[in-house]
Protein backbone atom coordinates (compact mmCIF):
# COMPACT_ATOMS: atom_id res chain seq x y z
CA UNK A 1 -28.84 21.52 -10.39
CA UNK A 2 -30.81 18.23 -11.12
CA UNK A 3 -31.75 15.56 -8.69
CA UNK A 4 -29.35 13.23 -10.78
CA UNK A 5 -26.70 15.30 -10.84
CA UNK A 6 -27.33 15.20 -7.32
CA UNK A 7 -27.33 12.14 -6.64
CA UNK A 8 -24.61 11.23 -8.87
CA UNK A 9 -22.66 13.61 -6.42
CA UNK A 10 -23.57 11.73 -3.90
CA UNK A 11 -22.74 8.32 -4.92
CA UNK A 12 -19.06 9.49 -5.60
CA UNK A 13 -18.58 10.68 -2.15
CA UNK A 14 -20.41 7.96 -0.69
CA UNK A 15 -17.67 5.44 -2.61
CA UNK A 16 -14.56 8.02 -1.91
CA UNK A 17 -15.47 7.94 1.69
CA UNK A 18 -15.86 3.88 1.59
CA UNK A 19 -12.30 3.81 0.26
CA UNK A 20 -11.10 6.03 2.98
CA UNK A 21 -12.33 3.82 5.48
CA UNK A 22 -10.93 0.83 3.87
CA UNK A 23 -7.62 2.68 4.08
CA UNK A 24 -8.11 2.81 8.20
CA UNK A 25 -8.79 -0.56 8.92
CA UNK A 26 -6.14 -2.70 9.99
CA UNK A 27 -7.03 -5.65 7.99
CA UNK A 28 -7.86 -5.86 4.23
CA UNK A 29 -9.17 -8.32 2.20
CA UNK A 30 -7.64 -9.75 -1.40
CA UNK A 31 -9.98 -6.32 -3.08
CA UNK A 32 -9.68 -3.88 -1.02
CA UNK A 33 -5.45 -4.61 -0.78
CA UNK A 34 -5.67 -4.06 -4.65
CA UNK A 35 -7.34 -0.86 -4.37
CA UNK A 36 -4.83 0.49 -1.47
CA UNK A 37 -1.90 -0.84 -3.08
CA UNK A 38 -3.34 0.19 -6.76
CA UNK A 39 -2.50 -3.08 -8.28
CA UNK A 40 -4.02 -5.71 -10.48
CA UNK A 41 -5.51 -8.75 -8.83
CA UNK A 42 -3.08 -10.87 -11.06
CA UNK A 43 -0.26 -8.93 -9.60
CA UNK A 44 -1.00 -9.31 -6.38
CA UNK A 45 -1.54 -13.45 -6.56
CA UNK A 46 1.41 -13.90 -8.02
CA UNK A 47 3.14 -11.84 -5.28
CA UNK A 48 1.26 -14.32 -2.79
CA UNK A 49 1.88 -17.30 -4.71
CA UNK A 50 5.59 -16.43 -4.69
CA UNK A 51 5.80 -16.00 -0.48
CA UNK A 52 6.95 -12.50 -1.76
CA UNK A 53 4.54 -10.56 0.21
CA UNK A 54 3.20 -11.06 3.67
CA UNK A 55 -0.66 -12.40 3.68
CA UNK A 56 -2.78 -14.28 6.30
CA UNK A 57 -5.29 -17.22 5.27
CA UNK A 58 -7.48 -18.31 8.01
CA UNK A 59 -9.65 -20.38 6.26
CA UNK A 60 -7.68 -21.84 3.43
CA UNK A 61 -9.01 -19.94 0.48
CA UNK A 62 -9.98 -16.18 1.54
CA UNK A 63 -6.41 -13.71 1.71
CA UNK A 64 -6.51 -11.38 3.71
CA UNK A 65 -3.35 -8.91 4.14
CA UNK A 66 -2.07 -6.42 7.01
CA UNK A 67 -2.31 -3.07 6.11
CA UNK A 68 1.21 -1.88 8.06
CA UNK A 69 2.78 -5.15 6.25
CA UNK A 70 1.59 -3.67 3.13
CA UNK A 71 2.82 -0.43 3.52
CA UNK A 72 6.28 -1.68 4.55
CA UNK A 73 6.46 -3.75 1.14
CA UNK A 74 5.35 -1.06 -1.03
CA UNK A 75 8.43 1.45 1.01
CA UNK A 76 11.30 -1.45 0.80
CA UNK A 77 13.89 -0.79 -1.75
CA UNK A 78 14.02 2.87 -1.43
CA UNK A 79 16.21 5.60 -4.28
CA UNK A 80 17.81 7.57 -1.70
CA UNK A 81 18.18 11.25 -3.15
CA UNK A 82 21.34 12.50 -4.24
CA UNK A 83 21.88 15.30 -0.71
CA UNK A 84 21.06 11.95 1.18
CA UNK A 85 24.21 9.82 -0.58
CA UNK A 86 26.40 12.81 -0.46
CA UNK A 87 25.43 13.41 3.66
CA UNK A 88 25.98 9.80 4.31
CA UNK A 89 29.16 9.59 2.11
CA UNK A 90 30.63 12.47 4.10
CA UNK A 91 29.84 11.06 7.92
CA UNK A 92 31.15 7.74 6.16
CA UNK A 93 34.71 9.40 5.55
CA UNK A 94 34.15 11.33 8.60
CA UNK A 95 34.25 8.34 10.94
CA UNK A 96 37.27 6.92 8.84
CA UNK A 97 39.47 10.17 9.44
CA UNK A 98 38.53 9.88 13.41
């Protein structure tokens, strides 16, 4: 193996483990909440611009988003499976018959 096949190794890990760590920290800026959520950055303004998605800014111009609050907007809206309909369909009628 060459040195810069080496080191190319070693720049990819260095940036996957960057992105890991981005993925712990409780804050995120405007980038790195593209990156975690995997969206554009046009995307993401206009969810800001539209109040549609939680952000902070402390300073007027720099966003800066809450990583939990991100992960709640990306779950909302959920396609229940079809076993979970049918389960809650049947407890539904369940409680009607008691």
């Amino acid at each position: 193996m060459t040195i810069e096949i080496l080191v190319e190794k070693l720049n990819a890990i260095e940036q996957t483990l960057s992105k890991q760590n981005n993925y712990l920290k409780p804050v995120l800026n405007f980038k790195e909440a593209c990156e975690y959520m995997g969206v554009s950055s046009s995307f993401l303004y206009k969810l800001t611009s539209a109040r549609a998605i939680e952000h902070f800014c402390p300073n007027g111009k720099m966003l800066y988003f809450n990583r939990l609050a991100l992960d709640a907007w990306m779950q909302r809206n959920p396609k229940r499976t079809v076993p979970t309909i049918q389960n809650a369909a049947s407890t539904t009628v369940g409680r009607e018959r008691a």
